[in-house]
Protein backbone atom coordinates (compact mmCIF):
# COMPACT_ATOMS: atom_id res chain seq x y z
CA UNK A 1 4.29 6.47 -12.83
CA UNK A 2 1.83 4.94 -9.97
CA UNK A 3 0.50 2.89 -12.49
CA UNK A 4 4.17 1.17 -13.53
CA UNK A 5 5.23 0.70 -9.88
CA UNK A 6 1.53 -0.90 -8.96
CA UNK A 7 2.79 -3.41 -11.56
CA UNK A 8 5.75 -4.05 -10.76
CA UNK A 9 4.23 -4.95 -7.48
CA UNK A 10 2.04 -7.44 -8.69
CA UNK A 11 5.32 -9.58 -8.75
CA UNK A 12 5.20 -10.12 -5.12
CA UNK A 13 1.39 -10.50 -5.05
CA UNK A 14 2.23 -13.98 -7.10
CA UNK A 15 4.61 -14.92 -5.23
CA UNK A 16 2.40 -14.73 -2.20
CA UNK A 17 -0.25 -16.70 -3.91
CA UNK A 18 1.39 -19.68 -4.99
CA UNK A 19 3.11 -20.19 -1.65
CA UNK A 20 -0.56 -19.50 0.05
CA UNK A 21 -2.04 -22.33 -2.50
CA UNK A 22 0.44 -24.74 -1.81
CA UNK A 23 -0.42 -24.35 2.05
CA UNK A 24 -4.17 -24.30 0.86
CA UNK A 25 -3.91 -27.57 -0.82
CA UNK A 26 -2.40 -29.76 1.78
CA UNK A 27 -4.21 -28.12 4.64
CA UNK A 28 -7.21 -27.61 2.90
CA UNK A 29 -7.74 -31.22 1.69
CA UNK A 30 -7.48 -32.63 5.06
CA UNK A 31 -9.61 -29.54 6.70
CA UNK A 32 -12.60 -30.75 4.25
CA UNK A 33 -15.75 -32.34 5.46
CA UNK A 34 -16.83 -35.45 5.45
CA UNK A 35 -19.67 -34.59 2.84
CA UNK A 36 -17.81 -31.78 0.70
CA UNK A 37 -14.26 -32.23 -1.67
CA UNK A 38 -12.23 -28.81 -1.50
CA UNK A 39 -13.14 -28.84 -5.04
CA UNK A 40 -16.96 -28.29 -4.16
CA UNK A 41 -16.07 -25.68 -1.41
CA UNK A 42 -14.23 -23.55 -3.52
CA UNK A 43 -17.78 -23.52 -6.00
CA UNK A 44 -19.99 -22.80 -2.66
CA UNK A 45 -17.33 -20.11 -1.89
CA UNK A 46 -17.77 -18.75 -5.84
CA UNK A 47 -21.59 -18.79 -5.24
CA UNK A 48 -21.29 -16.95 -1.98
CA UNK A 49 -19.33 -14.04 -3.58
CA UNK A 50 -21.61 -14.30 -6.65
CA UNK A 51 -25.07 -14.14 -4.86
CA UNK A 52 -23.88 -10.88 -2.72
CA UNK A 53 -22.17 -9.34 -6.38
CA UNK A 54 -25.75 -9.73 -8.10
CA UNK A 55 -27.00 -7.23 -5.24
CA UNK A 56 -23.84 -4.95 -5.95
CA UNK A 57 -22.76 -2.70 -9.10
CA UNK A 58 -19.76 -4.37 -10.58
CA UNK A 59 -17.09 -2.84 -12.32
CA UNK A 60 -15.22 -6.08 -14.23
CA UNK A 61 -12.24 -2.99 -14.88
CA UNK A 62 -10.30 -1.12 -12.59
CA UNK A 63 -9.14 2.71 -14.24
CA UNK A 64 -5.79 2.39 -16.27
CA UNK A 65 -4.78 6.32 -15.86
CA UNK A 66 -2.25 7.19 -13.70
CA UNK A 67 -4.51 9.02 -10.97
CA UNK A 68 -6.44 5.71 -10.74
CA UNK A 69 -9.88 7.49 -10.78
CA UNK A 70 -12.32 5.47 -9.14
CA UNK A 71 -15.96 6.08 -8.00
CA UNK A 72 -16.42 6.36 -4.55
CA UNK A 73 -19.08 6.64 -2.04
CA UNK A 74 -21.75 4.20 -0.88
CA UNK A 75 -23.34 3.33 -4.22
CA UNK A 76 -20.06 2.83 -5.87
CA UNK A 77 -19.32 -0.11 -8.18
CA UNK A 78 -17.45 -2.94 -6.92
CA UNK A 79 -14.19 -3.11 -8.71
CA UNK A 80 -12.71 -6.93 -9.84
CA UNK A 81 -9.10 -6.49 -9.18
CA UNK A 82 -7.56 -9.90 -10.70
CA UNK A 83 -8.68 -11.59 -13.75
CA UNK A 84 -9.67 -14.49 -11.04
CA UNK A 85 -12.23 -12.57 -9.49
CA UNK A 86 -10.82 -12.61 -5.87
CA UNK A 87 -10.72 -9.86 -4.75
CA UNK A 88 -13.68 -7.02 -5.65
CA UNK A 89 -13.65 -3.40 -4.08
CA UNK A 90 -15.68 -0.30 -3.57
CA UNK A 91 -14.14 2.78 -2.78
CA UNK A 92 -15.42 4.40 0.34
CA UNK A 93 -13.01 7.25 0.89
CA UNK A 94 -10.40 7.61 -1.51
CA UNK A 95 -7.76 9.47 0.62
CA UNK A 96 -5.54 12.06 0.14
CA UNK A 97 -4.38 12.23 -3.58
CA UNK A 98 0.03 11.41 -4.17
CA UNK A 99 -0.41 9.99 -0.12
CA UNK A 100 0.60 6.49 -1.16
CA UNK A 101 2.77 3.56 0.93
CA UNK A 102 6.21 3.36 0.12
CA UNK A 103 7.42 -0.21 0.57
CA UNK A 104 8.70 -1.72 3.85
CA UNK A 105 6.34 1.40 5.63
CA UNK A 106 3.86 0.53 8.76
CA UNK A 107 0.76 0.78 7.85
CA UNK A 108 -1.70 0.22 10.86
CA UNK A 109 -5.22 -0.50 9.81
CA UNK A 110 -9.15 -1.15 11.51
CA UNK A 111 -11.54 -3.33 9.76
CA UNK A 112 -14.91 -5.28 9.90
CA UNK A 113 -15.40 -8.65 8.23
CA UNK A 114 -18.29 -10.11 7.30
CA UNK A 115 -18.88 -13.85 6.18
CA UNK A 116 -20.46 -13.68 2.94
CA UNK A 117 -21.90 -17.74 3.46
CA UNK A 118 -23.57 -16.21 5.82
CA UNK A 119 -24.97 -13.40 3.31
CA UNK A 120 -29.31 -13.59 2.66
CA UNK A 121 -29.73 -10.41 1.26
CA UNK A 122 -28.23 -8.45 4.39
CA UNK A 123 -24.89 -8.60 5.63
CA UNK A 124 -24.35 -10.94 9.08
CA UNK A 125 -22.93 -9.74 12.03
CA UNK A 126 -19.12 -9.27 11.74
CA UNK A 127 -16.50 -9.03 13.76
CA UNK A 128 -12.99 -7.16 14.02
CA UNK A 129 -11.03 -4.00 15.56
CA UNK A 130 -12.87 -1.60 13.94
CA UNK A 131 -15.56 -0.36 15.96
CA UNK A 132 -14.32 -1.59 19.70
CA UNK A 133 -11.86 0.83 20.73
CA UNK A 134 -10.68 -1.35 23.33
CA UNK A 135 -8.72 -3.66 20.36
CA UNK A 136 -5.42 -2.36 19.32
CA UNK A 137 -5.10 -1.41 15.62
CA UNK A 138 -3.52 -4.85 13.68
CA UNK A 139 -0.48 -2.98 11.50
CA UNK A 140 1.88 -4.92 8.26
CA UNK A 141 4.46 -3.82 6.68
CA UNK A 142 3.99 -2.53 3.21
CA UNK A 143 4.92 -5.57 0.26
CA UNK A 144 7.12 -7.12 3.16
CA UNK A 145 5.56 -10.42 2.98
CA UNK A 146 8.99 -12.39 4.71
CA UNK A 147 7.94 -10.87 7.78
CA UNK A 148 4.95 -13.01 10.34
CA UNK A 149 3.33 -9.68 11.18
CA UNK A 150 2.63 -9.04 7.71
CA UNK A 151 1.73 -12.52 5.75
CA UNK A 152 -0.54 -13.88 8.17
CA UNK A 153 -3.14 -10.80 6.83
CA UNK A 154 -2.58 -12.16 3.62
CA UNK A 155 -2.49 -10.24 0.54
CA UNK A 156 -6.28 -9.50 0.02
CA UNK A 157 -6.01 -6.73 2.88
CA UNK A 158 -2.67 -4.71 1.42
CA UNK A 159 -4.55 -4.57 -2.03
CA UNK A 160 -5.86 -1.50 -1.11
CA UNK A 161 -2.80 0.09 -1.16
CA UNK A 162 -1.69 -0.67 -3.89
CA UNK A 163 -4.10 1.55 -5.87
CA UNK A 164 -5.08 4.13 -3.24
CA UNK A 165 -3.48 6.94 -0.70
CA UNK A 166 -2.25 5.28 2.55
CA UNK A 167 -5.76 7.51 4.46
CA UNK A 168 -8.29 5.30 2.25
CA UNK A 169 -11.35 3.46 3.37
CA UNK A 170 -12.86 0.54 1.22
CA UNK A 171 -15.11 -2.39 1.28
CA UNK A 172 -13.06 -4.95 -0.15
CA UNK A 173 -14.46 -8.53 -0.91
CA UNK A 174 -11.53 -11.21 -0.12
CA UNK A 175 -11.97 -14.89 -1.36
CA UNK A 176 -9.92 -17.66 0.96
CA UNK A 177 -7.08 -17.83 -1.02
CA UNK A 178 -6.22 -14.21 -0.51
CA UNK A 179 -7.48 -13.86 3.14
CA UNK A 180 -5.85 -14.82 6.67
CA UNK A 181 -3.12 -16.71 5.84
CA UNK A 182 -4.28 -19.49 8.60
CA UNK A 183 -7.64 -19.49 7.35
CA UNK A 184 -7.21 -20.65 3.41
CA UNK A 185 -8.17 -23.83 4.02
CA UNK A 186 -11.74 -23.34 5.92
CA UNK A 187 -12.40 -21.51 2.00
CA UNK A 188 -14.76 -19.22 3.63
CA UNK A 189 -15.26 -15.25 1.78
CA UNK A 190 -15.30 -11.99 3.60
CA UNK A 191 -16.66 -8.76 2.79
CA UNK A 192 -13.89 -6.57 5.09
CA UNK A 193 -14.56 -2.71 5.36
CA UNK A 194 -11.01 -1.29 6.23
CA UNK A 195 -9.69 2.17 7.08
CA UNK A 196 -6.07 2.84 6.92
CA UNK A 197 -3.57 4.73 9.20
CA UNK A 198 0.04 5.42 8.64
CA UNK A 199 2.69 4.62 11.54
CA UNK A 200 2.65 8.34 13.54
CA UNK A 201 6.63 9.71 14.13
């Protein structure tokens, strides 16, 4: 039964990324460099993920029972979660089992991003809410992508979710298209290690 409604909620994920290409391509081809087409950013972007992938287990398959069985821990594989090859994760923590968002919920969340151009062997510095207490938690609301608070995440961050308890924690690689929605056309790819909270009644 997961598995049926995690495809039926592909729909929206389509949705999201044709509008988000459309805003790529017009801002993107004027956000390009001098020396560099959009076409030949979205290649250095491809290498980027590729180079930190070849240090990585990959998993090109995500599992197709209904419990969604994934390895997790440290050394897990990274998962490709569209035939594209946008978006890979590793399962950190899978959560509680049957925990999973229902649509329209809050779901608050921390995170760490790390710009994989940036990637020589060891991660770079990154930056986020994660580890400085001080930040608030950034929140969406589940599949609601009409609403500001939630599209401007993009839909590389709710992915998660889609597959995995609400209490999860993943490493989730996130090329442009999928990331911040005002960031698609700088075409840069993030490595983002998430943890996820439900809103608290």
């Amino acid at each position: 039964m997961i598995l049926n409604h995690s495809h039926r909620k592909m729909s929206n994920i389509r949705i999201f990324k044709l509008v988000a290409f459309a805003v790529m391509l017009s801002l993107g081809m004027s956000a390009c460099s001098d020396s560099k087409s959009y076409a030949e950013l979205l290649t250095d972007e491809n290498h980027s993920v590729n180079a930190f992938l070849a240090d990585q287990r990959v998993d090109n398959t995500i599992p197709t029972d209904s419990t969604f069985a994934f390895e997790v821990g440290p050394n897990a594989p990274y998962y490709r979660l569209d035939e594209d090859g946008n978006m890979y994760m590793q399962v950190i923590n899978a959560g509680t089992p049957g925990n999973y968002a229902k649509e329209d919920q809050v779901i608050y969340f921390r995170y760490t991003r790390y710009n994989l151009h940036a990637y020589t062997g060891e991660l770079p510095n990154g930056d986020g809410n994660e580890t400085e207490m001080g930040y608030s938690n950034s929140w969406f609301r589940f599949e609601n992508y009409t609403l500001q608070s939630s599209y401007q995440w993009g839909v590389g961050i709710q992915m998660p979710l889609k597959l995995l308890p609400i209490d999860c924690e993943v490493n989730i690689i996130i090329k442009s298209q999928y990331g911040f929605y005002e960031e698609t056309s700088y075409v840069v790819p993030f490595l983002y290690k998430l943890r996820y909270y439900p809103q608290m009644t």
